[in-house]
Protein backbone atom coordinates (compact mmCIF):
# COMPACT_ATOMS: atom_id res chain seq x y z
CA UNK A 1 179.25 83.96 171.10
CA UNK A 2 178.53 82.82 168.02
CA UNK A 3 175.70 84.65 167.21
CA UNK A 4 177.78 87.79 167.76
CA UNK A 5 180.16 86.63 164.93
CA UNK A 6 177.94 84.29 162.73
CA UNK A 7 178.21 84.43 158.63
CA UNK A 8 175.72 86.64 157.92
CA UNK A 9 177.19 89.58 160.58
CA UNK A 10 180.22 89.45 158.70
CA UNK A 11 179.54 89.15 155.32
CA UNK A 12 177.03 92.20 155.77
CA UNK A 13 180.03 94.17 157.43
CA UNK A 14 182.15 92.83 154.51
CA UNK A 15 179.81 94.32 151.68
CA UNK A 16 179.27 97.70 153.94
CA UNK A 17 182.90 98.32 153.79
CA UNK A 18 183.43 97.17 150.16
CA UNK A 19 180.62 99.98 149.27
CA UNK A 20 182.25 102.78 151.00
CA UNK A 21 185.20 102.45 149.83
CA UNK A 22 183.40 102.52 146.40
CA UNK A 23 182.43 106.38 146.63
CA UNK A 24 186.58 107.30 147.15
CA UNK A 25 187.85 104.69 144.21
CA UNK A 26 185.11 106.44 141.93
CA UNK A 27 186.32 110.07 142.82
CA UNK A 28 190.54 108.73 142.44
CA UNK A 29 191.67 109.97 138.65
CA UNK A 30 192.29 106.99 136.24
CA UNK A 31 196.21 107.24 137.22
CA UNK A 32 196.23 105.90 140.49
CA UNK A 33 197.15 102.81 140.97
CA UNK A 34 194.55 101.52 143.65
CA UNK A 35 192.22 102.37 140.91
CA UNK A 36 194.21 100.93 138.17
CA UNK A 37 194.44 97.53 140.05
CA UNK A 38 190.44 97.54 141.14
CA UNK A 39 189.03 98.02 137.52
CA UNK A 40 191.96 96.12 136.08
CA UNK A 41 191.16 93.22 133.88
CA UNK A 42 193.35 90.33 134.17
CA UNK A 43 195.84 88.74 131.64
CA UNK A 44 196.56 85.64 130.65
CA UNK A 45 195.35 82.34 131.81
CA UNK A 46 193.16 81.69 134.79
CA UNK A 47 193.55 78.62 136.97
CA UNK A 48 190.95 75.12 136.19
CA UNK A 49 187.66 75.01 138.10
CA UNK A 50 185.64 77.72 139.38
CA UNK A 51 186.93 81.40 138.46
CA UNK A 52 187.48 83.86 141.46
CA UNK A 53 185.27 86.37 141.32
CA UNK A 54 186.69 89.96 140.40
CA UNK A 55 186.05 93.06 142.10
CA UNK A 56 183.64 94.54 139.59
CA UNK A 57 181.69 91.51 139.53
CA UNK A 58 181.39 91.21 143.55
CA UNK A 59 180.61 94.96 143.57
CA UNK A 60 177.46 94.65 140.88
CA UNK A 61 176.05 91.84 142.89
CA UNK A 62 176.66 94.01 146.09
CA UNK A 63 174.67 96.81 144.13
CA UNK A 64 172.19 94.38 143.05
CA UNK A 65 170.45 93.60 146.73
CA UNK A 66 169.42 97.67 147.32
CA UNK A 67 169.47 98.60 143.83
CA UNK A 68 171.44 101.81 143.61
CA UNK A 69 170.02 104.29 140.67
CA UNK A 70 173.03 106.15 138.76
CA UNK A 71 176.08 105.09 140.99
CA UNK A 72 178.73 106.09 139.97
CA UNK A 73 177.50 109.34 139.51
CA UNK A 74 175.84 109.50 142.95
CA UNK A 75 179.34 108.27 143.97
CA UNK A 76 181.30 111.08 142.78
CA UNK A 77 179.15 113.34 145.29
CA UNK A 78 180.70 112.48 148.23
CA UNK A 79 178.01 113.71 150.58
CA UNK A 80 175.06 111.93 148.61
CA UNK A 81 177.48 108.55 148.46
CA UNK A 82 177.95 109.07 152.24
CA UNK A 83 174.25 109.08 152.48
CA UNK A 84 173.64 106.32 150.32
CA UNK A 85 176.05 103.95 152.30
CA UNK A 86 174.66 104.59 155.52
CA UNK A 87 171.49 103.03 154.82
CA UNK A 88 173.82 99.63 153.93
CA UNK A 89 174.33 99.66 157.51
């Protein structure tokens, strides 16, 4: 059982998910507010100890492992970003 469900399974299904939903937050105008929030940088004071990680920063490191030439223009094709995600999984 657990090697159906072990880390590694799920943090690779984690990052395959994060990336396609990369390609439709690219395409969204600046005005909506999924996009607003994703890209948003945050105000004010953060918490002692380690800082949480924020979605850009996750997403570079994501983009890091296969490096991904031009994103976020590949992503605004959405048959080329389609393409590009499916050899994540």
């Amino acid at each position: 059982m657990y090697d159906l469900h072990s880390d590694t399974v799920v943090s690779n299904f984690i990052k395959i998910k994060r990336l396609q939903w990369l390609g439709p937050l690219e395409r969204m105008t600046q005005e909506r507010g999924v996009k607003m929030v994703a890209w948003k940088i945050p105000e004010g004071k953060r918490k002692r100890g380690r800082p949480n990680k924020k979605w850009e920063e996750v997403i570079e490191e994501d983009l890091a492992e296969k490096p991904i030439q031009e994103w976020r223009k590949n992503a605004k094709n959405r048959s080329e970003w389609r393409r590009i995600s499916k050899l994540w999984a």
